[in-house]
N, C-alpha and C. Protein backbone atom coordinates (compact mmCIF):
# COMPACT_ATOMS: atom_id res chain seq x y z
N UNK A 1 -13.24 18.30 -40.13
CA UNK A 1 -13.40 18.03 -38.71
C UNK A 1 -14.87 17.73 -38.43
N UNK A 2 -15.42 16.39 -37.47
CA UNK A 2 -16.32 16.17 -37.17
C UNK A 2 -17.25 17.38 -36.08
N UNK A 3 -18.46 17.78 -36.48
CA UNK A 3 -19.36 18.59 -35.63
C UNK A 3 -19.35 18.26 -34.14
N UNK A 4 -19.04 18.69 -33.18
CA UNK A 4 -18.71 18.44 -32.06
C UNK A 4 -20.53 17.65 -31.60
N UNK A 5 -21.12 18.01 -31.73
CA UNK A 5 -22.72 17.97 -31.35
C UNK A 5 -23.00 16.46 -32.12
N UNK A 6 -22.57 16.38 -33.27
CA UNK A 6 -22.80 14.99 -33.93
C UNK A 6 -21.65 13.65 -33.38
N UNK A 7 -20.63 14.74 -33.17
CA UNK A 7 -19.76 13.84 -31.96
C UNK A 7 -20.33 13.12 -30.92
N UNK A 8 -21.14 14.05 -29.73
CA UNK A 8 -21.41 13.68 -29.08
C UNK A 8 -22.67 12.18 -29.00
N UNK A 9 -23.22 12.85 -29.85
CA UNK A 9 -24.61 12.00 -30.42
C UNK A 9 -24.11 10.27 -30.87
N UNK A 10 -23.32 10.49 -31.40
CA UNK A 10 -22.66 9.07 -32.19
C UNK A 10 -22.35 8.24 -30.51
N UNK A 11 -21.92 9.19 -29.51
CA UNK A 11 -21.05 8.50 -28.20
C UNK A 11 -22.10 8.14 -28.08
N UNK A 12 -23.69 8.67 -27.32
CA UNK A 12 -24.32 8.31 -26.27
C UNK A 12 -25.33 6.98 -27.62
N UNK A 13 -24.88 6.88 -28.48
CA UNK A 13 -25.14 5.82 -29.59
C UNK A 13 -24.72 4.74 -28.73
N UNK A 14 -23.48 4.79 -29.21
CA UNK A 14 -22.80 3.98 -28.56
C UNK A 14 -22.94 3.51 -27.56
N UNK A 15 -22.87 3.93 -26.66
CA UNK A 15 -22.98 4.03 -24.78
C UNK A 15 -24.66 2.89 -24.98
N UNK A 16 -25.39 3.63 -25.70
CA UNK A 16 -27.02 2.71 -25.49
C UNK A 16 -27.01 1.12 -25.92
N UNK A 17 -25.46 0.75 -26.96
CA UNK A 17 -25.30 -0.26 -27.09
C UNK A 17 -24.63 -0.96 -26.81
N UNK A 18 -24.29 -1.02 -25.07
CA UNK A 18 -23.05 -1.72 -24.24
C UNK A 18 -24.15 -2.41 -23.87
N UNK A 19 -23.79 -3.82 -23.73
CA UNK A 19 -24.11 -4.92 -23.31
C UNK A 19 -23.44 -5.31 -21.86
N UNK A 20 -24.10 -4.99 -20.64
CA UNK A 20 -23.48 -4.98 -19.04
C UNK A 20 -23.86 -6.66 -18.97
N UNK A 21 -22.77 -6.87 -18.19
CA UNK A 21 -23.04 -8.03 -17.42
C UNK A 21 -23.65 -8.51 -16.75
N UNK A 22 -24.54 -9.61 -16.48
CA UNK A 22 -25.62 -9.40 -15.33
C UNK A 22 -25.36 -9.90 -14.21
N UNK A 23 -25.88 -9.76 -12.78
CA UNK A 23 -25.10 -9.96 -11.66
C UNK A 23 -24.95 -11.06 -11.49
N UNK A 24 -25.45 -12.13 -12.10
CA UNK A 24 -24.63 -13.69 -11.77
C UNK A 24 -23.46 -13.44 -12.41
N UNK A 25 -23.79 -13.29 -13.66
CA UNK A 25 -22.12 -13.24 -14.49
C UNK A 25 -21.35 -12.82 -13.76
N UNK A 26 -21.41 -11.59 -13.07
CA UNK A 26 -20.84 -10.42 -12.41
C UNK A 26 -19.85 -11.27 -11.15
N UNK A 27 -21.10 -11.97 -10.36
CA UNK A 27 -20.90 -12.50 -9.00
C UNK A 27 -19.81 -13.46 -9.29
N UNK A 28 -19.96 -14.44 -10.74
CA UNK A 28 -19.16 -16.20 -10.85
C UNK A 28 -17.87 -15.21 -11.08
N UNK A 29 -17.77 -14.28 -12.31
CA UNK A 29 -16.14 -13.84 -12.74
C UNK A 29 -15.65 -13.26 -11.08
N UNK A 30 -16.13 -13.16 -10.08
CA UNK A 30 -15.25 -12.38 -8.53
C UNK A 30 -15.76 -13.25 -8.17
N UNK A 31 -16.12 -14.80 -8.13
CA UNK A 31 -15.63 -16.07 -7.14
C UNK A 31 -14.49 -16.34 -8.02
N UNK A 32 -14.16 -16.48 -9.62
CA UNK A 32 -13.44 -17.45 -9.95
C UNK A 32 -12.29 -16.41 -9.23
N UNK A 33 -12.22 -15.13 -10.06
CA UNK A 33 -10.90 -14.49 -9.63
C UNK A 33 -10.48 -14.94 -8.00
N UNK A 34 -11.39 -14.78 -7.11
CA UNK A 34 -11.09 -14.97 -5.78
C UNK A 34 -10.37 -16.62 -5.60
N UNK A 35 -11.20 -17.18 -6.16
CA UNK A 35 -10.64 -18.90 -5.95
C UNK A 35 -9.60 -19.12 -7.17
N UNK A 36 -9.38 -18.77 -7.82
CA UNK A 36 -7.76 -18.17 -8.36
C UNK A 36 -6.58 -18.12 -7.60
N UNK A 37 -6.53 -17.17 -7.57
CA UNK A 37 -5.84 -16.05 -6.40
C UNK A 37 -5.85 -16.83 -5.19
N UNK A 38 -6.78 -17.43 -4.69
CA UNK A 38 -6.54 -18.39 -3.22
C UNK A 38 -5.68 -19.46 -3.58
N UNK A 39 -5.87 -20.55 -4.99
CA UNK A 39 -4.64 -21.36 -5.08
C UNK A 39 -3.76 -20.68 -5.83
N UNK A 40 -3.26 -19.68 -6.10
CA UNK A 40 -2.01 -19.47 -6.71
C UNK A 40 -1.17 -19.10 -5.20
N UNK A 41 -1.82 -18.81 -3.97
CA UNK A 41 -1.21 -17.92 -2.97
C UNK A 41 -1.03 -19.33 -2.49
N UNK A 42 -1.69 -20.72 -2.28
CA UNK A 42 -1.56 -22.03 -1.59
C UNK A 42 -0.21 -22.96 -2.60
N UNK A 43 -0.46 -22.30 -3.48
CA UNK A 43 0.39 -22.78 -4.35
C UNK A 43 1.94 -22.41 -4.07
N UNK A 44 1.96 -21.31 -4.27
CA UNK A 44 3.24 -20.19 -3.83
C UNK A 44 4.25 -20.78 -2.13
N UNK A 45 2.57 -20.65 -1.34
CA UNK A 45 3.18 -21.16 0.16
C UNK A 45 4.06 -22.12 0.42
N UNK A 46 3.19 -23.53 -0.51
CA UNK A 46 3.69 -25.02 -0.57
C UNK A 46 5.49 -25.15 -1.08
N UNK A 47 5.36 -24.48 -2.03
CA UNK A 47 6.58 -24.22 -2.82
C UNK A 47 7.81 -23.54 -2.06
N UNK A 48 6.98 -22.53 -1.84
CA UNK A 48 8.20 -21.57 -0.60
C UNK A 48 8.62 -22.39 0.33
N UNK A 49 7.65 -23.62 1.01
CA UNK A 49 8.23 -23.97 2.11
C UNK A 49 8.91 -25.28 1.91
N UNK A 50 8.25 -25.75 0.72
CA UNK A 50 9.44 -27.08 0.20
C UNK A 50 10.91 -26.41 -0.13
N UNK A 51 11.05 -25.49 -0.83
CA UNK A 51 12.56 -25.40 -1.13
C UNK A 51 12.93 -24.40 0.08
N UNK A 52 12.61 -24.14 1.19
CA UNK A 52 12.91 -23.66 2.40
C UNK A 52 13.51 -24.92 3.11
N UNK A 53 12.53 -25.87 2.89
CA UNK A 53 13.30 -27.02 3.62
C UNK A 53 14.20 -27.52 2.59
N UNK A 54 14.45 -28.01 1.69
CA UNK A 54 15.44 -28.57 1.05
C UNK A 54 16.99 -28.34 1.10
N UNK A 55 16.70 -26.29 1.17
CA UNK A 55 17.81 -25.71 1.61
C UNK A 55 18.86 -25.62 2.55
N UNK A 56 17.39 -25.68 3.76
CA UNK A 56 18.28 -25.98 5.08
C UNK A 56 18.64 -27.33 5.10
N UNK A 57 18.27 -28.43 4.46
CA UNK A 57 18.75 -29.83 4.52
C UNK A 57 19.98 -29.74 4.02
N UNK A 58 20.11 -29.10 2.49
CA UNK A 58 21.39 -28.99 2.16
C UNK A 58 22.65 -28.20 3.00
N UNK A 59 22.36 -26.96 3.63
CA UNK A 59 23.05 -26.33 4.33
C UNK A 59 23.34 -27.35 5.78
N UNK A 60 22.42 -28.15 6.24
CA UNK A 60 23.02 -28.91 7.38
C UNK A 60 23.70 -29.90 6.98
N UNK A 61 23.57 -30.00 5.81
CA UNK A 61 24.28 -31.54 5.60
C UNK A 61 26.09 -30.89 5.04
N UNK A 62 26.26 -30.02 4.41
CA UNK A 62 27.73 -29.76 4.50
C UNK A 62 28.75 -29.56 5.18
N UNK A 63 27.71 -28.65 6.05
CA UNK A 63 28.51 -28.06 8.08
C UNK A 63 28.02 -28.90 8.79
């Protein structure tokens, strides 16, 4: 079993060699996600409301 104390030591190793993102990086990855997410939701709308209408075309056109 590893020494709990040499455990710890190896983590904050570790930890000193995370490479953070810097705040542009930071800022572009939460525009893209945001402008993502805005056309998948414009996307979704368009769609919903074309086969909304298609439906009711079909439903008026039988009755």
């Amino acid at each position: 079993m590893i020494n709990p104390l040499k455990f710890f030591q190896e983590v904050k190793q570790e930890a000193f060699r995370i490479t953070w993102p810097t705040k542009k990086e930071t800022m572009m990855g939460a525009i893209m996600v945001f402008a993502l997410a805005s056309i998948a939701a414009i996307f979704f709308l368009i769609l919903d409301q074309l086969l909304r209408f298609f439906l009711n075309l079909i439903l008026t056109i039988n009755f």
